[in-house]
PDB file of N, CA and C in Angstrom:
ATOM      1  N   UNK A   1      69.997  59.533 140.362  1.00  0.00           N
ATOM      2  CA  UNK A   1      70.554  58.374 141.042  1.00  0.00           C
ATOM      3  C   UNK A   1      71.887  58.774 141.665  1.00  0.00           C
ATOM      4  N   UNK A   2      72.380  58.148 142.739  1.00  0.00           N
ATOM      5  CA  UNK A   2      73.557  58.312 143.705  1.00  0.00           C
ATOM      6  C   UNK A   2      74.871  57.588 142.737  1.00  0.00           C
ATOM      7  N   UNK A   3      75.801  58.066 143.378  1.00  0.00           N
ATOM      8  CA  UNK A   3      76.984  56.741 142.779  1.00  0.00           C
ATOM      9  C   UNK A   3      76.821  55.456 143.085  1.00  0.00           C
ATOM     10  N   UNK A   4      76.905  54.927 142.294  1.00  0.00           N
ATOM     11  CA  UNK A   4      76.738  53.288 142.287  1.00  0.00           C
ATOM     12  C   UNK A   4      78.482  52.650 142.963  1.00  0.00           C
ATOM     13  N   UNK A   5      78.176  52.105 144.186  1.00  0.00           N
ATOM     14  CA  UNK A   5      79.469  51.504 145.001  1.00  0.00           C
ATOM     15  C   UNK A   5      79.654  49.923 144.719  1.00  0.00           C
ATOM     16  N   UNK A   6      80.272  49.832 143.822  1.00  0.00           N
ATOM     17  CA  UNK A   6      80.631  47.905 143.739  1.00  0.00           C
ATOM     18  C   UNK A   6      80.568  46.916 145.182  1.00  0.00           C
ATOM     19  N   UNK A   7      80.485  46.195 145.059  1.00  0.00           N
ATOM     20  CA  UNK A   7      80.880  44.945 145.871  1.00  0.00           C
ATOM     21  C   UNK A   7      81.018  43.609 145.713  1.00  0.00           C
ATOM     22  N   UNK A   8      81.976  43.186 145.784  1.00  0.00           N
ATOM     23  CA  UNK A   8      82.665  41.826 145.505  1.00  0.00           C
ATOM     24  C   UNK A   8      81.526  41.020 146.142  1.00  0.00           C
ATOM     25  N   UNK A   9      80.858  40.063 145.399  1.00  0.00           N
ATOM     26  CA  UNK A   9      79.763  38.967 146.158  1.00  0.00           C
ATOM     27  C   UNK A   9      80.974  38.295 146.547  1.00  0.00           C
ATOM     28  N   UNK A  10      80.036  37.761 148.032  1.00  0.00           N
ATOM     29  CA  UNK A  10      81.062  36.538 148.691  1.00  0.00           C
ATOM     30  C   UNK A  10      80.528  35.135 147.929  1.00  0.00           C
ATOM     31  N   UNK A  11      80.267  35.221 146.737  1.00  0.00           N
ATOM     32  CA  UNK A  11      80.381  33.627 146.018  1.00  0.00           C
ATOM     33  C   UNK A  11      81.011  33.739 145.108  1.00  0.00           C
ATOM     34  N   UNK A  12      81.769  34.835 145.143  1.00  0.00           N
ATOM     35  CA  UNK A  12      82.955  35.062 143.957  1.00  0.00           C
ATOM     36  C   UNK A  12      84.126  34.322 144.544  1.00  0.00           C
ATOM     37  N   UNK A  13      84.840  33.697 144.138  1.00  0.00           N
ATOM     38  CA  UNK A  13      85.950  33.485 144.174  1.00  0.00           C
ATOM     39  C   UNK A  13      87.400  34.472 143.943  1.00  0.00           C
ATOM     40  N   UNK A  14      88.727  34.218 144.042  1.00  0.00           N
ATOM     41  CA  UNK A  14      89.532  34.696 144.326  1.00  0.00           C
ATOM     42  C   UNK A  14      90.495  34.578 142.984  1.00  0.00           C
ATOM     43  N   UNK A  15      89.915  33.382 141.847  1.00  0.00           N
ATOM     44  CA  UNK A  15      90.290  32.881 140.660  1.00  0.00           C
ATOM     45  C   UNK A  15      90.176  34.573 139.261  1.00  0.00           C
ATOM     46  N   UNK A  16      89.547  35.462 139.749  1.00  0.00           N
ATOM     47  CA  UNK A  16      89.525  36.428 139.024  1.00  0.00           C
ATOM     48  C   UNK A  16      88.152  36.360 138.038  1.00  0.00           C
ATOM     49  N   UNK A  17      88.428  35.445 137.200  1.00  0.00           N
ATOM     50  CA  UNK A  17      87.333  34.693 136.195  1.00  0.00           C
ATOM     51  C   UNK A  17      85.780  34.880 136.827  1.00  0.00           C
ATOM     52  N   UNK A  18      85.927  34.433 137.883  1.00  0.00           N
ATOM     53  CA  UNK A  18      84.848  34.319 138.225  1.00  0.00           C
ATOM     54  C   UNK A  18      83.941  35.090 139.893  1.00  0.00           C
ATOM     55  N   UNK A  19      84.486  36.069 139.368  1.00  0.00           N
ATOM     56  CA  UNK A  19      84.060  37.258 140.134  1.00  0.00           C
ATOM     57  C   UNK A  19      82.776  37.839 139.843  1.00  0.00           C
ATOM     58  N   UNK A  20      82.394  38.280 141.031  1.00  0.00           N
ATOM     59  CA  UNK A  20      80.763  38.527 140.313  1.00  0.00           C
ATOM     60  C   UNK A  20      80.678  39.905 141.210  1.00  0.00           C
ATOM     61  N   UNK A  21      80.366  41.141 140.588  1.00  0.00           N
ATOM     62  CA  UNK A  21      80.151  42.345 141.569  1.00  0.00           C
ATOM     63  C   UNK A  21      78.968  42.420 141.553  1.00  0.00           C
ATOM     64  N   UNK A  22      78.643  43.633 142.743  1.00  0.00           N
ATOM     65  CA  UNK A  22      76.917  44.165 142.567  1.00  0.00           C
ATOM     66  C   UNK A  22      77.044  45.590 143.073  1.00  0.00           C
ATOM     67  N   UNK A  23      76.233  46.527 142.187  1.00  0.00           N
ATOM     68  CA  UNK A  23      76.244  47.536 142.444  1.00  0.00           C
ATOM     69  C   UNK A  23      75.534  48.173 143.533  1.00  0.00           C
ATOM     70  N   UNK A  24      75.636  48.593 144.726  1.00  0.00           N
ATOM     71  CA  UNK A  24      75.018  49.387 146.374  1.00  0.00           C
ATOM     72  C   UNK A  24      74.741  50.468 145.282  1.00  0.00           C
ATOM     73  N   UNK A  25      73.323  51.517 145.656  1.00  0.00           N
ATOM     74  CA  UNK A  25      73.697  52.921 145.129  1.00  0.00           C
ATOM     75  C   UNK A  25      72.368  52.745 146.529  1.00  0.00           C
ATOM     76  N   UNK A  26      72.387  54.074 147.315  1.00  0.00           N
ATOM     77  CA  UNK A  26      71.353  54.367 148.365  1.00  0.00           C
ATOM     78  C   UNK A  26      70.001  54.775 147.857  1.00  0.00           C
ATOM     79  N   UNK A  27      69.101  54.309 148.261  1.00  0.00           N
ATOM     80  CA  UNK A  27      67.614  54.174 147.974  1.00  0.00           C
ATOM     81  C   UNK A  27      66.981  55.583 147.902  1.00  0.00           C
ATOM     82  N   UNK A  28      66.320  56.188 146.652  1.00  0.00           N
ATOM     83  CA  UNK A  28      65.874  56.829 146.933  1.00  0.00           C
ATOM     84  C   UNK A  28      64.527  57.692 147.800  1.00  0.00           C
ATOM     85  N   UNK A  29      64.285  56.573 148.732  1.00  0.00           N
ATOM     86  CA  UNK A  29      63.020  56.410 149.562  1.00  0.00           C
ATOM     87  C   UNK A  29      63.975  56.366 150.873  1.00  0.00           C
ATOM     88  N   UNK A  30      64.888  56.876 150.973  1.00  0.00           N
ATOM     89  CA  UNK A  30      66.078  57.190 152.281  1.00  0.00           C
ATOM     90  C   UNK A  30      65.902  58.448 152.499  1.00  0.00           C
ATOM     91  N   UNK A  31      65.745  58.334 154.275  1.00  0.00           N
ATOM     92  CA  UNK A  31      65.899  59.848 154.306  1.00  0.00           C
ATOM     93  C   UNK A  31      67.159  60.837 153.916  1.00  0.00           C
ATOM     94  N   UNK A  32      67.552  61.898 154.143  1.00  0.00           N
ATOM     95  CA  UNK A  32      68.815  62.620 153.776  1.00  0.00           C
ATOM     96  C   UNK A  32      69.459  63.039 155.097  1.00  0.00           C
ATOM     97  N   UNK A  33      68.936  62.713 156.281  1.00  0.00           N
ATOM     98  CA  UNK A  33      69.670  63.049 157.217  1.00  0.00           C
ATOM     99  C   UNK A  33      70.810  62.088 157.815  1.00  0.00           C
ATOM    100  N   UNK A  34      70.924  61.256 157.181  1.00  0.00           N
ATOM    101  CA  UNK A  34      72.037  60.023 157.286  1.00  0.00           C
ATOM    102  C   UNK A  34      72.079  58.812 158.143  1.00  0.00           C
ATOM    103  N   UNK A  35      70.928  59.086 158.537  1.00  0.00           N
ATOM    104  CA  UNK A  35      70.476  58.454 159.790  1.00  0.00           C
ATOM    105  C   UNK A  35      69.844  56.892 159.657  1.00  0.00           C
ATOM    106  N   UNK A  36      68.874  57.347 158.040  1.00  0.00           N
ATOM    107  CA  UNK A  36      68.139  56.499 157.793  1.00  0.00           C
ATOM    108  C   UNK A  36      67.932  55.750 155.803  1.00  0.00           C
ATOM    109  N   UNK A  37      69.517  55.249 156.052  1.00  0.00           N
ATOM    110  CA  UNK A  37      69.741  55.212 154.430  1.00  0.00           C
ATOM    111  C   UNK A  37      69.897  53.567 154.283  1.00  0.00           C
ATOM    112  N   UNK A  38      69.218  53.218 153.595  1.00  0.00           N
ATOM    113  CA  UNK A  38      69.028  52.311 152.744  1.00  0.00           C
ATOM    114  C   UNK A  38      69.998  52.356 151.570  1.00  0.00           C
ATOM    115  N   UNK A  39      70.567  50.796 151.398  1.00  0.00           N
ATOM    116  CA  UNK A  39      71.153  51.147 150.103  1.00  0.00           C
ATOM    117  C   UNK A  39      70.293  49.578 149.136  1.00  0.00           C
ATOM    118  N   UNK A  40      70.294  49.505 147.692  1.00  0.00           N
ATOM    119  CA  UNK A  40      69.384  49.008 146.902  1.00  0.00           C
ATOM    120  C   UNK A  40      70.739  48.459 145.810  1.00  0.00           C
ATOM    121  N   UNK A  41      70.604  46.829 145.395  1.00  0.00           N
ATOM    122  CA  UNK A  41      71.134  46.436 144.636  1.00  0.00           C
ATOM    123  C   UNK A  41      70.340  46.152 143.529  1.00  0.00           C
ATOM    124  N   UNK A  42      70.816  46.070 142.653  1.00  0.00           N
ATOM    125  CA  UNK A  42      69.226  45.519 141.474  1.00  0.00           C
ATOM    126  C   UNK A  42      70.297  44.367 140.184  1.00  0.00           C
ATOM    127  N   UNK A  43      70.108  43.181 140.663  1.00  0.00           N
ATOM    128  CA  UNK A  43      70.504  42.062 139.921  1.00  0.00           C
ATOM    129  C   UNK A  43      69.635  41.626 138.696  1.00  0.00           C
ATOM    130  N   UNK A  44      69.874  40.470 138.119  1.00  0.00           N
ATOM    131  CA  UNK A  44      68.927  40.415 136.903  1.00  0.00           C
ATOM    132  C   UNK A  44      67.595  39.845 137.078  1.00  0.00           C
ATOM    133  N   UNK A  45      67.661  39.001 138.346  1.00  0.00           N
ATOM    134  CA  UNK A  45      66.557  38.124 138.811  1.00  0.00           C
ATOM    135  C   UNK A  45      66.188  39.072 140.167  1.00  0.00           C
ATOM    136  N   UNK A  46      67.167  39.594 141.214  1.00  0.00           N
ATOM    137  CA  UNK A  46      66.389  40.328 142.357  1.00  0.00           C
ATOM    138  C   UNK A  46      67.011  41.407 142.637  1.00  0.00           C
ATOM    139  N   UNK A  47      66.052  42.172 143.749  1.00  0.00           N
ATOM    140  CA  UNK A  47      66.781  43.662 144.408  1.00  0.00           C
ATOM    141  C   UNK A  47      67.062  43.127 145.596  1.00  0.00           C
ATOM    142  N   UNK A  48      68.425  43.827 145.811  1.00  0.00           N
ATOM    143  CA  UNK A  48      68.509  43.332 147.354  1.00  0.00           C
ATOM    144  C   UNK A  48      68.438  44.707 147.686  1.00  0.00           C
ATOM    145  N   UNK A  49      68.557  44.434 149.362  1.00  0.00           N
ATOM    146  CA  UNK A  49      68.012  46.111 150.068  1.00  0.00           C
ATOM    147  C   UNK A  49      69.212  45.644 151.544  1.00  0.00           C
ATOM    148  N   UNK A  50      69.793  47.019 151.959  1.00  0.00           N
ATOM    149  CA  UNK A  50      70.385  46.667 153.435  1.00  0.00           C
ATOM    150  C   UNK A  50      70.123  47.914 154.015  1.00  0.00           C
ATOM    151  N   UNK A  51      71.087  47.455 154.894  1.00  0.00           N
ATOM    152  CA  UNK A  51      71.238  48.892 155.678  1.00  0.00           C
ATOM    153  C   UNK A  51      72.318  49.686 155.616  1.00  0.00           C
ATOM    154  N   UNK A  52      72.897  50.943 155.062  1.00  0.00           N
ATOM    155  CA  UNK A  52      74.357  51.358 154.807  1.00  0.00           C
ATOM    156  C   UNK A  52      75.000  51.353 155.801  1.00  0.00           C
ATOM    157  N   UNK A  53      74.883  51.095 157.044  1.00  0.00           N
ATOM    158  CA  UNK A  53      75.464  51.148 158.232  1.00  0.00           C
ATOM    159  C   UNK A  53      76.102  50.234 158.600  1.00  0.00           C
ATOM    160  N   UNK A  54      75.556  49.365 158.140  1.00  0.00           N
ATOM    161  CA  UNK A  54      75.983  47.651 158.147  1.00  0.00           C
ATOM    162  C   UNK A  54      75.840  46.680 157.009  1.00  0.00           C
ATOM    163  N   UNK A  55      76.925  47.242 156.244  1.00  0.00           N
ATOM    164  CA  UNK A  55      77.336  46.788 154.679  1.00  0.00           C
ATOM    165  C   UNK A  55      77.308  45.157 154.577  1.00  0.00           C
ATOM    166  N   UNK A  56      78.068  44.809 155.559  1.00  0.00           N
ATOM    167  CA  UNK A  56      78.166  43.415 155.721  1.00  0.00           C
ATOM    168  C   UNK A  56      77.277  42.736 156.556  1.00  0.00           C
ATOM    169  N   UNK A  57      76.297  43.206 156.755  1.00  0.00           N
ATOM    170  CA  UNK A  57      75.257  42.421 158.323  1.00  0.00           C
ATOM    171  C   UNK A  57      74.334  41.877 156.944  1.00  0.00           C
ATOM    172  N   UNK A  58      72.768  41.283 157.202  1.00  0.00           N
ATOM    173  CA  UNK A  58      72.305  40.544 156.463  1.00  0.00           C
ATOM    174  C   UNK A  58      71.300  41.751 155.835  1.00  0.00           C
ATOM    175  N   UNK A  59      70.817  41.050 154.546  1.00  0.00           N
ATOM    176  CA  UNK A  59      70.024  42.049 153.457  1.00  0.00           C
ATOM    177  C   UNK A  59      68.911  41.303 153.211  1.00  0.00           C
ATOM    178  N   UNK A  60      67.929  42.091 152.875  1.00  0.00           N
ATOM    179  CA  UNK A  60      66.837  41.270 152.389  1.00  0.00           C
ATOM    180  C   UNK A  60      66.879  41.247 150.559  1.00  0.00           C
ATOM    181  N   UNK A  61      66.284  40.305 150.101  1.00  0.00           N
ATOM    182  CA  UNK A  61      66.016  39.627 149.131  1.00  0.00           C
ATOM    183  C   UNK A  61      64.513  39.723 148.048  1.00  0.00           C
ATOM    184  N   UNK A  62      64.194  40.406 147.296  1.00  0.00           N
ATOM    185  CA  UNK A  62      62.910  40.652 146.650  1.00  0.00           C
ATOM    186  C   UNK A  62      63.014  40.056 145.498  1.00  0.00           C
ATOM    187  N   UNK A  63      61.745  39.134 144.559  1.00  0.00           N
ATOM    188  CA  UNK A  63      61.938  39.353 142.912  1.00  0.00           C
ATOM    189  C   UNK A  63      61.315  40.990 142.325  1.00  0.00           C
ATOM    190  N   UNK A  64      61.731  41.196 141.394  1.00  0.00           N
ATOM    191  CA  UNK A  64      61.431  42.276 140.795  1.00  0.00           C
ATOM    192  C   UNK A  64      60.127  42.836 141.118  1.00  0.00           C
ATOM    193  N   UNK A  65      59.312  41.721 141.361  1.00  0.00           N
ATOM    194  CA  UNK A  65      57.419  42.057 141.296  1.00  0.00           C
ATOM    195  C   UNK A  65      57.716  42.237 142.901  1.00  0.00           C
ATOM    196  N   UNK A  66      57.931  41.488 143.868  1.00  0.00           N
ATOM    197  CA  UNK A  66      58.146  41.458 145.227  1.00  0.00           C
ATOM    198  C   UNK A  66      58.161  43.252 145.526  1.00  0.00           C
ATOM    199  N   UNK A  67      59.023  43.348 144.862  1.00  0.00           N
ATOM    200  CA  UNK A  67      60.067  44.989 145.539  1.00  0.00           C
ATOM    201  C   UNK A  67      58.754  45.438 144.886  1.00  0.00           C
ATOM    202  N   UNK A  68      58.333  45.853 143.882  1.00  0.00           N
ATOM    203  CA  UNK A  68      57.231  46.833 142.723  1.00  0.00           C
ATOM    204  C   UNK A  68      56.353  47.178 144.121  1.00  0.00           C
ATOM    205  N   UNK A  69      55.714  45.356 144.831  1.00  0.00           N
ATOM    206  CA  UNK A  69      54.680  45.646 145.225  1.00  0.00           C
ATOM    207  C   UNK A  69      54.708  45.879 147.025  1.00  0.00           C
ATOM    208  N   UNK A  70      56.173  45.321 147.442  1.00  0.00           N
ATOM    209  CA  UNK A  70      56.967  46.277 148.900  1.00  0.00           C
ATOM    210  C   UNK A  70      56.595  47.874 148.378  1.00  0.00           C
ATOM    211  N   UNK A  71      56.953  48.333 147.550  1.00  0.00           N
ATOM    212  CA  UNK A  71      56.740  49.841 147.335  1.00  0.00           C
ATOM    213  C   UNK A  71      55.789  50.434 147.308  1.00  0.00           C
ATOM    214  N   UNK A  72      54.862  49.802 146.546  1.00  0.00           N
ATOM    215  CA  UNK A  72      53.518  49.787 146.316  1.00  0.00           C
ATOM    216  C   UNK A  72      52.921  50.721 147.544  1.00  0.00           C
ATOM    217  N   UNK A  73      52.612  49.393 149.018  1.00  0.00           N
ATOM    218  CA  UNK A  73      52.245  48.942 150.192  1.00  0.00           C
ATOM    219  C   UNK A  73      53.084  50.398 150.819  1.00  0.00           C
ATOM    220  N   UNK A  74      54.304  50.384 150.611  1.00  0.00           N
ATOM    221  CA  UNK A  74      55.025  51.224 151.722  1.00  0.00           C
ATOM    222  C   UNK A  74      54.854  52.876 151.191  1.00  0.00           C
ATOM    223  N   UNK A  75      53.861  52.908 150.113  1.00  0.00           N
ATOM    224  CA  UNK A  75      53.963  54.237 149.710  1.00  0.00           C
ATOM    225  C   UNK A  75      52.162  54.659 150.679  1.00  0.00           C
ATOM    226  N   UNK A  76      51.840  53.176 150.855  1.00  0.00           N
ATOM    227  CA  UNK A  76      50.288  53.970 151.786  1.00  0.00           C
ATOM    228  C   UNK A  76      50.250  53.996 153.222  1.00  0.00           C
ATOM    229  N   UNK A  77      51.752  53.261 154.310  1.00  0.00           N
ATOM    230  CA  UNK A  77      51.269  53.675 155.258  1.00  0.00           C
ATOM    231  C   UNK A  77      52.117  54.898 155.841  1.00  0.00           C
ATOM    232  N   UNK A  78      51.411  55.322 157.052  1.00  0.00           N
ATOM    233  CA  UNK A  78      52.094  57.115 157.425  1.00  0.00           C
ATOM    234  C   UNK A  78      52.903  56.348 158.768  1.00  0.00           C
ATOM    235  N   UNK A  79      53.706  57.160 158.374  1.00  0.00           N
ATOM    236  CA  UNK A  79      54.888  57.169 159.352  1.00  0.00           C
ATOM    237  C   UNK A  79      54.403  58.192 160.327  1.00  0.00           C
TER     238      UNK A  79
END
């Protein structure tokens, strides 16, 4: 696994208490030429997935079974 990069959720507040992080670490189904990296959060209820390029642009959203069976699917078609 990669280093795991924190990030402050934006439904955290500024109160300290109630801060909530999530760990980015880049997908290991990313290519290595930098071009094409995925990074993968894994919460208690979902994985989120973005794009490392655009940390802050929008992410998609899976439950645990969701992502299993995204992987599943994306391990049979050819690029």
């Amino acid at each position: 696994m990669t280093e795991l990069t924190w990030f402050k959720s934006s439904y955290s507040t500024n109160e300290g208490a109630a801060c909530v992080e999530i760990a980015w670490h880049k997908s290991s189904y990313s290519g290595n030429e930098g071009t094409e990296c995925v990074e993968v959060a894994d919460t208690t209820t979902s994985v989120l997935v973005r794009d490392s390029k655009d940390k802050s642009g929008p992410h998609l959203t899976f439950t645990p079974d969701g992502w299993q069976s995204f992987l599943a699917y994306a391990a049979t078609v050819e690029v």
